[in-house]
Every structure is written in C-alpha cells, then in structure tokens.
N, C-alpha and C. Protein backbone atom coordinates (compact mmCIF):
# COMPACT_ATOMS: atom_id res chain seq x y z
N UNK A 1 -54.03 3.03 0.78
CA UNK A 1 -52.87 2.64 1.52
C UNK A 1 -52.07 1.64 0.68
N UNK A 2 -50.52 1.85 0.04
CA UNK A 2 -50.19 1.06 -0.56
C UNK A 2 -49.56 -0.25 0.35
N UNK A 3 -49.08 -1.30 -0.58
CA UNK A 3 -49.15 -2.61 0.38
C UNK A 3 -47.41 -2.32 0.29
N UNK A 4 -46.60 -3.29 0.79
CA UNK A 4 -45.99 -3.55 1.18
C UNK A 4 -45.33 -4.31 -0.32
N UNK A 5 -44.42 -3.87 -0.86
CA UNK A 5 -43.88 -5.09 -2.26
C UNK A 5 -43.50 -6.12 -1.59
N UNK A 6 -44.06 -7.22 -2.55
CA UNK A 6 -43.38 -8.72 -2.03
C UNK A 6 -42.59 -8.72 -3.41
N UNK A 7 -41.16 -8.51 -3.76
CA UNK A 7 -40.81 -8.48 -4.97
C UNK A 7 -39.73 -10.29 -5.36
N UNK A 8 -40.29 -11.24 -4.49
CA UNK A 8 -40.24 -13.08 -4.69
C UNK A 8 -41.47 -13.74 -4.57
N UNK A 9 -41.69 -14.34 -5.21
CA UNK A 9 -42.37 -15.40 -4.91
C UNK A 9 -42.52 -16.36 -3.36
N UNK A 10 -41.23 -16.46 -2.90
CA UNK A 10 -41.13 -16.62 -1.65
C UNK A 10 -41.66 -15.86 -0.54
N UNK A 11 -40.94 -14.21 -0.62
CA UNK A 11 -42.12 -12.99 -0.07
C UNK A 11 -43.14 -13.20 -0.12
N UNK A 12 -43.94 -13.35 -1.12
CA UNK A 12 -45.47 -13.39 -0.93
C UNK A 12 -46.00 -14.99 -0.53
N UNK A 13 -45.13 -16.00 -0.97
CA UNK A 13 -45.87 -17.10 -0.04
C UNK A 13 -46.09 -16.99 1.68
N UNK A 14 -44.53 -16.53 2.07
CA UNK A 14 -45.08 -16.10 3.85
C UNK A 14 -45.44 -14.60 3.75
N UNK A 15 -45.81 -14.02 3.15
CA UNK A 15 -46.90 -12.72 3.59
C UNK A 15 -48.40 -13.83 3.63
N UNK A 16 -48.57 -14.71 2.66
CA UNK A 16 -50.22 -15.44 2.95
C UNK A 16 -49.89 -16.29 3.51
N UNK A 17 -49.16 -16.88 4.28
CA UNK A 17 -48.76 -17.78 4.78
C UNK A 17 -49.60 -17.17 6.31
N UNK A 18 -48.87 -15.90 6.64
CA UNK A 18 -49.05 -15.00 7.86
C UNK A 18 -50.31 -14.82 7.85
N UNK A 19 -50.71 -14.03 6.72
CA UNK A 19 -52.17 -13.77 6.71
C UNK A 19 -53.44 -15.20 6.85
N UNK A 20 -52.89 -16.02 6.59
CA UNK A 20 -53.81 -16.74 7.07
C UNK A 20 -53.64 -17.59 8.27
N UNK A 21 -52.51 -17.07 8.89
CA UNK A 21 -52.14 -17.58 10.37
C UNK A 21 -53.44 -16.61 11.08
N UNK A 22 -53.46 -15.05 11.20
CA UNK A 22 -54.14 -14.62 11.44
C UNK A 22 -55.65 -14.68 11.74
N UNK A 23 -55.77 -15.41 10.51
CA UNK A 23 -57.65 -16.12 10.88
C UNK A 23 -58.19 -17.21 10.95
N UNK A 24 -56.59 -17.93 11.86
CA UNK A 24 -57.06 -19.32 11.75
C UNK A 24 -57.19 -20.08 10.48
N UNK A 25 -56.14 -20.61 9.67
CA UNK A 25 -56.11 -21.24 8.21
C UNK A 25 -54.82 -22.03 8.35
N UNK A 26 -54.96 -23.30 7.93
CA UNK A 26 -54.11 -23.52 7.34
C UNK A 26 -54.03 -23.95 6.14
N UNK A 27 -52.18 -23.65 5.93
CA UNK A 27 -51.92 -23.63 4.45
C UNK A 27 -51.21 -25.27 4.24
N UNK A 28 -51.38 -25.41 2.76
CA UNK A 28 -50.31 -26.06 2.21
C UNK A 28 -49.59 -25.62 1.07
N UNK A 29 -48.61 -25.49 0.87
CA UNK A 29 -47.62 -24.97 -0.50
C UNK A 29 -47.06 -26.09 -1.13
N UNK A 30 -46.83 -25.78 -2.59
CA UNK A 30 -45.90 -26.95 -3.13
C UNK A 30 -45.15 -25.75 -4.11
N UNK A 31 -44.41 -25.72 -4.55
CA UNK A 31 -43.02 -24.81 -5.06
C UNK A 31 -42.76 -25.51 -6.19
N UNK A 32 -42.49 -25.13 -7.52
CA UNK A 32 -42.16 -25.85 -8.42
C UNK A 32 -40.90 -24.20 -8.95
N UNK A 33 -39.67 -24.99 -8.82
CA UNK A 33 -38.31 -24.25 -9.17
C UNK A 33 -38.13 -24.71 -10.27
N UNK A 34 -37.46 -24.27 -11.04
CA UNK A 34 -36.74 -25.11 -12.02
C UNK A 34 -36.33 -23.91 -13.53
N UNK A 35 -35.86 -24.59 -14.59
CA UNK A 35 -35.80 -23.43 -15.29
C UNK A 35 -35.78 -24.79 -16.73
N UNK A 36 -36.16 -23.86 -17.47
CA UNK A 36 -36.10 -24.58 -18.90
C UNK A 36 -36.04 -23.49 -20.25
N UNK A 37 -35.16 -24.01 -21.37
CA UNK A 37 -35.57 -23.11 -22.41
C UNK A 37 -36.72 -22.23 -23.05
N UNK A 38 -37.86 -22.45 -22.48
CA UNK A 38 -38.96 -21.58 -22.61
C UNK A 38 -39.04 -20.74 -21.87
N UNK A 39 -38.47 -20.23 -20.75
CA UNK A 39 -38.57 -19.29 -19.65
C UNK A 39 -37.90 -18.04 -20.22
N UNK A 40 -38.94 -16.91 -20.26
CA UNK A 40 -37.93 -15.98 -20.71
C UNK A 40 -36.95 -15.34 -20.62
N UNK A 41 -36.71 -15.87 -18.82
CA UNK A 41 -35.45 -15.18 -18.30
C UNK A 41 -34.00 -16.14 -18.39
N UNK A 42 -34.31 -17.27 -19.24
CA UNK A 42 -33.46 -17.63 -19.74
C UNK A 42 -32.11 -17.32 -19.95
N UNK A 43 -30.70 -17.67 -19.09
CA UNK A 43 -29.44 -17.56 -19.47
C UNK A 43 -29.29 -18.31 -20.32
N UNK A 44 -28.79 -17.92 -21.43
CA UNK A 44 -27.94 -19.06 -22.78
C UNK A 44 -26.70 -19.20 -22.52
N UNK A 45 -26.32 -20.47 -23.19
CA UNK A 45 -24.81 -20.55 -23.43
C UNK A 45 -24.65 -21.89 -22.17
N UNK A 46 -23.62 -21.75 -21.25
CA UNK A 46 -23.52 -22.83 -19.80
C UNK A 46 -24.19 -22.40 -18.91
N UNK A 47 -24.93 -21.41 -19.02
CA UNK A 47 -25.21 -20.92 -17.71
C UNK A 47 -25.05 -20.15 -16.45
N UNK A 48 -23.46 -20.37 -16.91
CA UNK A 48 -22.66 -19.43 -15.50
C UNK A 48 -22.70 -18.34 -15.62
N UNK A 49 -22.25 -17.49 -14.43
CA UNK A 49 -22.67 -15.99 -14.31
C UNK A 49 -23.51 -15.58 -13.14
N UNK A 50 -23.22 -14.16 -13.38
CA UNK A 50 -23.93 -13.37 -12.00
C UNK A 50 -25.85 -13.37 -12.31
N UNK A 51 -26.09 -13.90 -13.34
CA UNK A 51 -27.42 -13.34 -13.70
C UNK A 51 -28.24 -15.03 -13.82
N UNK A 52 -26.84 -16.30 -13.54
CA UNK A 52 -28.02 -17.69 -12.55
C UNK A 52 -28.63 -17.61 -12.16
N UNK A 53 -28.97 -16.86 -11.00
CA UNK A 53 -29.99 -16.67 -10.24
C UNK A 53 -31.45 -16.73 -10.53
N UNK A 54 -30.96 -15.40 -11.54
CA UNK A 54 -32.19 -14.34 -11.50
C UNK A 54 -33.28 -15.29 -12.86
N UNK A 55 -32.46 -16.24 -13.22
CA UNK A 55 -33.12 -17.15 -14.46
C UNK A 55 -33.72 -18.43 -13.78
N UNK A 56 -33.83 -18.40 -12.78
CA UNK A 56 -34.76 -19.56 -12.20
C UNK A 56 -35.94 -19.26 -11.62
N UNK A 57 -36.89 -19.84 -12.98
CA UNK A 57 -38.59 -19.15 -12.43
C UNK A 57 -38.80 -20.58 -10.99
N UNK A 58 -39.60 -19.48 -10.12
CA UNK A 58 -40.54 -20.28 -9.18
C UNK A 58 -41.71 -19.39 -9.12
N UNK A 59 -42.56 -20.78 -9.24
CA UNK A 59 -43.88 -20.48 -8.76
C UNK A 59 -44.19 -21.31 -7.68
N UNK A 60 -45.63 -20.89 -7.09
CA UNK A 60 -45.69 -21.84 -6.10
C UNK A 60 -47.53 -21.98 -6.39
N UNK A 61 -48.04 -22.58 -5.56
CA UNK A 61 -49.49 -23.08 -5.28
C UNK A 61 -49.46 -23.14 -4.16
N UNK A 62 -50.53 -21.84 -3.37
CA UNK A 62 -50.75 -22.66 -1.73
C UNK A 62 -52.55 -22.52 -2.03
N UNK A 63 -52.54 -24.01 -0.97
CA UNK A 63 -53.99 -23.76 -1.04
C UNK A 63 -54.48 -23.73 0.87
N UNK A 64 -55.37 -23.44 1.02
CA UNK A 64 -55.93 -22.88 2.35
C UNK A 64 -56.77 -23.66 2.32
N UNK A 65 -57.10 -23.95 4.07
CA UNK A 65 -58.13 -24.64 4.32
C UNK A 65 -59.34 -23.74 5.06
N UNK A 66 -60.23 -24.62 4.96
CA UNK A 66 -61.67 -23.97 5.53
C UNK A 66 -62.31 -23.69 4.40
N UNK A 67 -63.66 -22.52 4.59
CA UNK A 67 -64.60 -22.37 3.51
C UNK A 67 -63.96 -20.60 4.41
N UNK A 68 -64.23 -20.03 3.17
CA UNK A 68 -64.36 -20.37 1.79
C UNK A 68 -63.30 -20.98 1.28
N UNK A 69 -63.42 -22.52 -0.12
CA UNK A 69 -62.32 -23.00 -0.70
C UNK A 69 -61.57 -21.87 -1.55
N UNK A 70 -59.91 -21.77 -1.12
CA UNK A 70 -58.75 -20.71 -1.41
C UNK A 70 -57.77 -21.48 -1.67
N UNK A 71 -57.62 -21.00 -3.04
CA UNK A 71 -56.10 -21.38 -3.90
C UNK A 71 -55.48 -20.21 -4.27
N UNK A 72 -54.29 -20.18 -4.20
CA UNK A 72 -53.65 -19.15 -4.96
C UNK A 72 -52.52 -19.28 -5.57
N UNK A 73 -52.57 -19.20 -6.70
CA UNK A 73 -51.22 -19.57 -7.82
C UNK A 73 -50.18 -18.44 -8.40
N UNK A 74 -48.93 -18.92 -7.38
CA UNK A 74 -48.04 -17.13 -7.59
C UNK A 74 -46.89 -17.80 -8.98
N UNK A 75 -47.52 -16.54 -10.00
CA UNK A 75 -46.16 -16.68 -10.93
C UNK A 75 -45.00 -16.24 -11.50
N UNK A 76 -44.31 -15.75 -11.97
CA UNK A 76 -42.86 -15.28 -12.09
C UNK A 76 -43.49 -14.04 -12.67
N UNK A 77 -43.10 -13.11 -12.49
CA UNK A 77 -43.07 -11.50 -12.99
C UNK A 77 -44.48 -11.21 -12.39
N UNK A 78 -44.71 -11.49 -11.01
CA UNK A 78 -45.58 -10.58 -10.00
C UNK A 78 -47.02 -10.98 -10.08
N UNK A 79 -47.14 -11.86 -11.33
CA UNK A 79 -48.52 -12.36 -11.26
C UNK A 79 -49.61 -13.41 -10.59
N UNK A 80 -50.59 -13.45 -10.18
CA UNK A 80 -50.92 -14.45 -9.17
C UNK A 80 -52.45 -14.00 -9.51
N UNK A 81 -52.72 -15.18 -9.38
CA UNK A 81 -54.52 -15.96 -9.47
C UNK A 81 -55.00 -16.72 -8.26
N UNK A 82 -56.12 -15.74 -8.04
CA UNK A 82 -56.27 -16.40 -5.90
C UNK A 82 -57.64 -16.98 -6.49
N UNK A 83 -58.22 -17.93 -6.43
CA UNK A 83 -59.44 -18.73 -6.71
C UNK A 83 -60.19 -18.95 -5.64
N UNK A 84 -61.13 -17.96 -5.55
CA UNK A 84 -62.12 -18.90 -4.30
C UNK A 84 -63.45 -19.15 -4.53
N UNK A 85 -63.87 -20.40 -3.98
CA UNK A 85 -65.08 -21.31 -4.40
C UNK A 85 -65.06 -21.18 -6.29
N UNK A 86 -63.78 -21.90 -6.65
CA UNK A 86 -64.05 -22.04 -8.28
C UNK A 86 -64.39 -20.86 -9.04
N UNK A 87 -63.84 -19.44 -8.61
CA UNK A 87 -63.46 -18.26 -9.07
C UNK A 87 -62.57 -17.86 -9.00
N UNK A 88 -62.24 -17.42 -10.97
CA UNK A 88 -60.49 -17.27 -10.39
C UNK A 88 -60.22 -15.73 -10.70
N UNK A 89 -59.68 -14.56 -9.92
CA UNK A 89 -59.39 -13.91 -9.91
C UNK A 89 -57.82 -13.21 -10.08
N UNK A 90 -57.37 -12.50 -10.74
CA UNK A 90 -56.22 -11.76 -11.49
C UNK A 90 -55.99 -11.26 -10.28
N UNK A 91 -55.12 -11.04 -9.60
CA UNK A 91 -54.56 -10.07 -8.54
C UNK A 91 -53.24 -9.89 -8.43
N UNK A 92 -52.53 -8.31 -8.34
CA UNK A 92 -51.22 -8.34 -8.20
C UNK A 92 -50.91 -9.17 -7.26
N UNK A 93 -49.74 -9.49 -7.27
CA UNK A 93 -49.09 -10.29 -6.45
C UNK A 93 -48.75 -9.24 -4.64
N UNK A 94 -48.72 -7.92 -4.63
CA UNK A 94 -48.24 -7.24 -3.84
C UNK A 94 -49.61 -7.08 -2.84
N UNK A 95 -51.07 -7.25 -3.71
CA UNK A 95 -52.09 -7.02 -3.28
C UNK A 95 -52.97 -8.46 -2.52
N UNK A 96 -52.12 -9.88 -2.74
CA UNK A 96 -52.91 -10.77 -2.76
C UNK A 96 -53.42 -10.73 -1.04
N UNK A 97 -52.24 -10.65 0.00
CA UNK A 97 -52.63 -10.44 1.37
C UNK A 97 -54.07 -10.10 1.79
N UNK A 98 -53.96 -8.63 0.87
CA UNK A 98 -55.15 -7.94 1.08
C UNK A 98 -56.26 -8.06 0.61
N UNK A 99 -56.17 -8.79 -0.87
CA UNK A 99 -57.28 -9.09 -0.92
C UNK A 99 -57.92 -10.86 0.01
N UNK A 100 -56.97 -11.79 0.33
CA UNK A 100 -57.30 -12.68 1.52
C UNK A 100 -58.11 -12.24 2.41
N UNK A 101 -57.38 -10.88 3.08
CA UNK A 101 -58.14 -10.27 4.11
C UNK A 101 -59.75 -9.87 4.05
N UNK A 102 -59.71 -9.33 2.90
CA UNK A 102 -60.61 -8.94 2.42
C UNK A 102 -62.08 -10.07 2.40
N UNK A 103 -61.75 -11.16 1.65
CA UNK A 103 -62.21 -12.35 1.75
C UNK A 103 -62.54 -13.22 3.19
N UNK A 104 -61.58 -13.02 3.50
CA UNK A 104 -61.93 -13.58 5.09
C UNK A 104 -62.58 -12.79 5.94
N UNK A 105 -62.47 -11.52 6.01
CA UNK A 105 -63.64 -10.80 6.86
C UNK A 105 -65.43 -10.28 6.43
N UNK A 106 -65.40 -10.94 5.04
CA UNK A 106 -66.41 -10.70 5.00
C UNK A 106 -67.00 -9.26 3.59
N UNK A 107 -65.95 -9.25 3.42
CA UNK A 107 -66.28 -8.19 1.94
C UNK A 107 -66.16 -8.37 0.98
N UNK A 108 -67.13 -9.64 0.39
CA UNK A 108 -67.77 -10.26 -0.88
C UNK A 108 -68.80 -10.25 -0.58
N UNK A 109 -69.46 -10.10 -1.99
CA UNK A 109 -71.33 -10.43 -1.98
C UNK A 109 -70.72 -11.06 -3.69
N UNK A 110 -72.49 -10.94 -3.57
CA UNK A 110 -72.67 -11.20 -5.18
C UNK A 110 -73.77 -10.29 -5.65
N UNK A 111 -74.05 -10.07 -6.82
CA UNK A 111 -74.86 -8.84 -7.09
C UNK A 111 -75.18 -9.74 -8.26
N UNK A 112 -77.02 -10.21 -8.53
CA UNK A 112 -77.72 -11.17 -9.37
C UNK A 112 -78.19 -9.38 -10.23
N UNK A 113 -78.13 -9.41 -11.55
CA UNK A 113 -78.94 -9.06 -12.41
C UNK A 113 -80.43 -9.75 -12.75
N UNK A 114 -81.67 -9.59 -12.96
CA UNK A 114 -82.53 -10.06 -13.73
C UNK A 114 -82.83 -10.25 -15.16
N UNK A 115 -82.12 -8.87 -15.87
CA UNK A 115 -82.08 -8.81 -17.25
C UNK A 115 -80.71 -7.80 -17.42
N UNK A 116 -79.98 -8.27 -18.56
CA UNK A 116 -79.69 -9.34 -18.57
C UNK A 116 -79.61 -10.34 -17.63
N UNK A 117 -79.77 -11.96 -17.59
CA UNK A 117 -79.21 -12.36 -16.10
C UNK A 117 -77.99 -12.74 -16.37
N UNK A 118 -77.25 -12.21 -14.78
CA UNK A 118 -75.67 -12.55 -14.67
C UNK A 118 -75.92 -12.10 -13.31
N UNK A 119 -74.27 -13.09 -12.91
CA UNK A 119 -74.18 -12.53 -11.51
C UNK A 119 -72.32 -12.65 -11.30
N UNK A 120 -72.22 -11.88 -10.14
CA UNK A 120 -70.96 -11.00 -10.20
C UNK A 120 -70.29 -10.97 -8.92
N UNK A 121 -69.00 -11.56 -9.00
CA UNK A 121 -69.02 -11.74 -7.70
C UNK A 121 -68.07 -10.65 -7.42
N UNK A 122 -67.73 -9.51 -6.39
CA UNK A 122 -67.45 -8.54 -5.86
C UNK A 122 -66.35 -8.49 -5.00
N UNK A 123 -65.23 -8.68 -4.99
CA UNK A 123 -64.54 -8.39 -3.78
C UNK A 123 -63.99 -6.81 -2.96
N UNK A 124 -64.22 -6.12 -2.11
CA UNK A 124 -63.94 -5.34 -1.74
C UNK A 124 -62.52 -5.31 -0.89
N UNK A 125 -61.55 -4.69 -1.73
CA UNK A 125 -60.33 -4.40 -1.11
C UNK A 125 -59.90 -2.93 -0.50
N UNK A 126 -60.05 -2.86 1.12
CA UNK A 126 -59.80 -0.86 1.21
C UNK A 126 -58.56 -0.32 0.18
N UNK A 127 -59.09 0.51 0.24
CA UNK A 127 -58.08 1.38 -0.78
C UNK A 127 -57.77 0.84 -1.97
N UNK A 128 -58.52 -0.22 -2.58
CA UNK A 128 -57.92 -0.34 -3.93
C UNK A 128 -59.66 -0.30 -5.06
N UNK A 129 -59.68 -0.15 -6.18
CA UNK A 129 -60.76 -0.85 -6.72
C UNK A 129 -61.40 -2.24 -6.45
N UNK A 130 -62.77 -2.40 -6.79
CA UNK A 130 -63.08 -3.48 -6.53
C UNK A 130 -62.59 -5.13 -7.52
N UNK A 131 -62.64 -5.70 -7.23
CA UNK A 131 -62.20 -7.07 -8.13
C UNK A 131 -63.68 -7.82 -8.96
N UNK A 132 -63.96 -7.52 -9.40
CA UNK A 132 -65.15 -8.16 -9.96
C UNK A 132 -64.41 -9.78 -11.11
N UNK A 133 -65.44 -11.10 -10.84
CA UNK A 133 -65.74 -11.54 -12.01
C UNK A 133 -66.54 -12.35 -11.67
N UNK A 134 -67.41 -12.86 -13.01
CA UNK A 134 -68.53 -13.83 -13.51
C UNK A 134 -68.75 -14.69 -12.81
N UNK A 135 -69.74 -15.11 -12.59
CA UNK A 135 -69.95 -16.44 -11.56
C UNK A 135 -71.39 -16.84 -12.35
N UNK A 136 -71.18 -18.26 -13.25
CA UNK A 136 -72.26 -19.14 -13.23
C UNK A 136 -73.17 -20.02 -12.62
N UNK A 137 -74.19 -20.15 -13.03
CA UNK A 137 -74.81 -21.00 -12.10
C UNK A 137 -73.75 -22.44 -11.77
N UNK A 138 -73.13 -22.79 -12.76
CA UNK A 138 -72.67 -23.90 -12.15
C UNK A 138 -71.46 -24.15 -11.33
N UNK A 139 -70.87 -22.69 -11.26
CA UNK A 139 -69.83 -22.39 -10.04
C UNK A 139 -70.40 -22.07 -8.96
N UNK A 140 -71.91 -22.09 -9.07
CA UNK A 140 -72.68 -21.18 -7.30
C UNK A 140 -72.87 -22.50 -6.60
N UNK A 141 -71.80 -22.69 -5.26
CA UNK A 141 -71.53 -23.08 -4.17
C UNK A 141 -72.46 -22.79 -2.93
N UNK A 142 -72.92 -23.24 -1.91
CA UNK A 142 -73.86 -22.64 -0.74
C UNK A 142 -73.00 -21.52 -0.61
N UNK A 143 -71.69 -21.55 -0.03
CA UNK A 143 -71.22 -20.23 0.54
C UNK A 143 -70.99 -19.34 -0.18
N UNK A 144 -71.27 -19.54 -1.77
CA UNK A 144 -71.59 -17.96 -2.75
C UNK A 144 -72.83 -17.77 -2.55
N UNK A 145 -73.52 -18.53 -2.28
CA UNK A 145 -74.66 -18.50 -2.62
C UNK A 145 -75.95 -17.62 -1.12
N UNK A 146 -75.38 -17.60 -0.11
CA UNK A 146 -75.46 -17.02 1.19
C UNK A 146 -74.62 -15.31 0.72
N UNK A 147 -74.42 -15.48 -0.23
CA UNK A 147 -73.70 -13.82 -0.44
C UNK A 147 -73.86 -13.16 -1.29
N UNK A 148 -75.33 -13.40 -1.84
CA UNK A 148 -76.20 -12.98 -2.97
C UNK A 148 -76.86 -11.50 -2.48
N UNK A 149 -76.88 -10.59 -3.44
CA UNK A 149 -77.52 -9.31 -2.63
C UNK A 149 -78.68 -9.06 -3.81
C-alpha cells in the first residue's frame, strides 16, 4: 500500500505529529529555517525571484514522548532518520508515519545471533521491506531488550 507523499518538511512534521496523537504521544518540534551558501539549493546573486522560496532548507527535529525513546530528524530532499532507543534508522520521509506505527504497535523484535554474535534490530513495516540495523550491547536498553527473540 503506497503512503501518502509528504513532499515538505512541514507535511511530514503534522503527518507524525497526527500519528502520534493517535497513540497517545506527545511531541515536541524545533524547526531550524534558514539558508546559507552551502545549501545546494542555493539562489545566487540578491536573491530575488520566483525560485526564493524553493532555496530555503528546513529541517526540523521532533522528539516523542514515552518509551519507546523517539526522535526523528526530517531533512531537505525527503530524507529523515527516526532513532529509537539510540538506533538510528534511514527512512523515507513519505514512509516515516508508517514506520512510527509500526513501532508503536508492536512490530520490532530483535534477532541475537550466537556465532557470529550480533544482534539486529527489525522493524516491520506492512507492505514495505523490513528496516534492519545493528544494535550493540551498549545501545541494549530494557525495552530492546524485552524484544529479543
């Protein structure tokens, strides 16, 4: 099932904004606008023009309350890193809702190897691939740690 494009930064702060109205969360956001010569969408020259706009990166940071601890850092050209319990995960920006959801109802584990040892933490999103990454011992939290299989 494809998601819904959030094609701003703003879009996708109240799509998780919503989504975590839904299960009881609250958020906090902080927004950092601004534009500087390193940005690649950079207008040169004064600035003026129809294409101002479109040259002012925002990102934002919201972080969520409750357990599991949830950050998510949205950045200019669709990219966003949702961190939970000190795991940080790559996720489109169009997908982050879903994978929240995902997280909040309960479709993470962790999967321990013996040999090699490693362990892996799993997120299950319907309809998309799974999200896998690394989890060390010194990122394992009680509530990763209750989701060991």
């Amino acid at each position: 099932m494809p998601h819904p494009p959030l094609p701003s930064t703003q879009s996708a702060v109240l799509a998780i904004e919503a989504t975590a109205a839904r299960h009881g969360r609250e958020v906090r956001t902080s927004h950092d606008i601004g534009r500087d010569r390193t940005f690649a969408g950079f207008v040169g020259g004064d600035g003026a023009g129809a294409d101002e706009l479109a040259a002012i990166p925002h990102e934002a940071l919201v972080e969520i309350a409750g357990r599991p601890e949830v950050t998510v850092r949205l950045f200019v050209h669709d990219e966003a890193v949702v961190t939970v319990e000190h795991v940080p995960f790559d996720v489109p920006r169009d997908s982050v809702p879903a994978f929240l959801d995902a997280v909040w109802t309960g479709l993470v584990h962790l999967r321990q190897r013996t040999f090699p040892p490693s362990c892996t933490m799993i997120v299950t999103v319907p309809g998309e691939p799974s999200y896998r990454e690394a989890v060390t011992a010194l990122t394992l939290t009680p509530w990763l740690a209750a989701r060991l299989r």
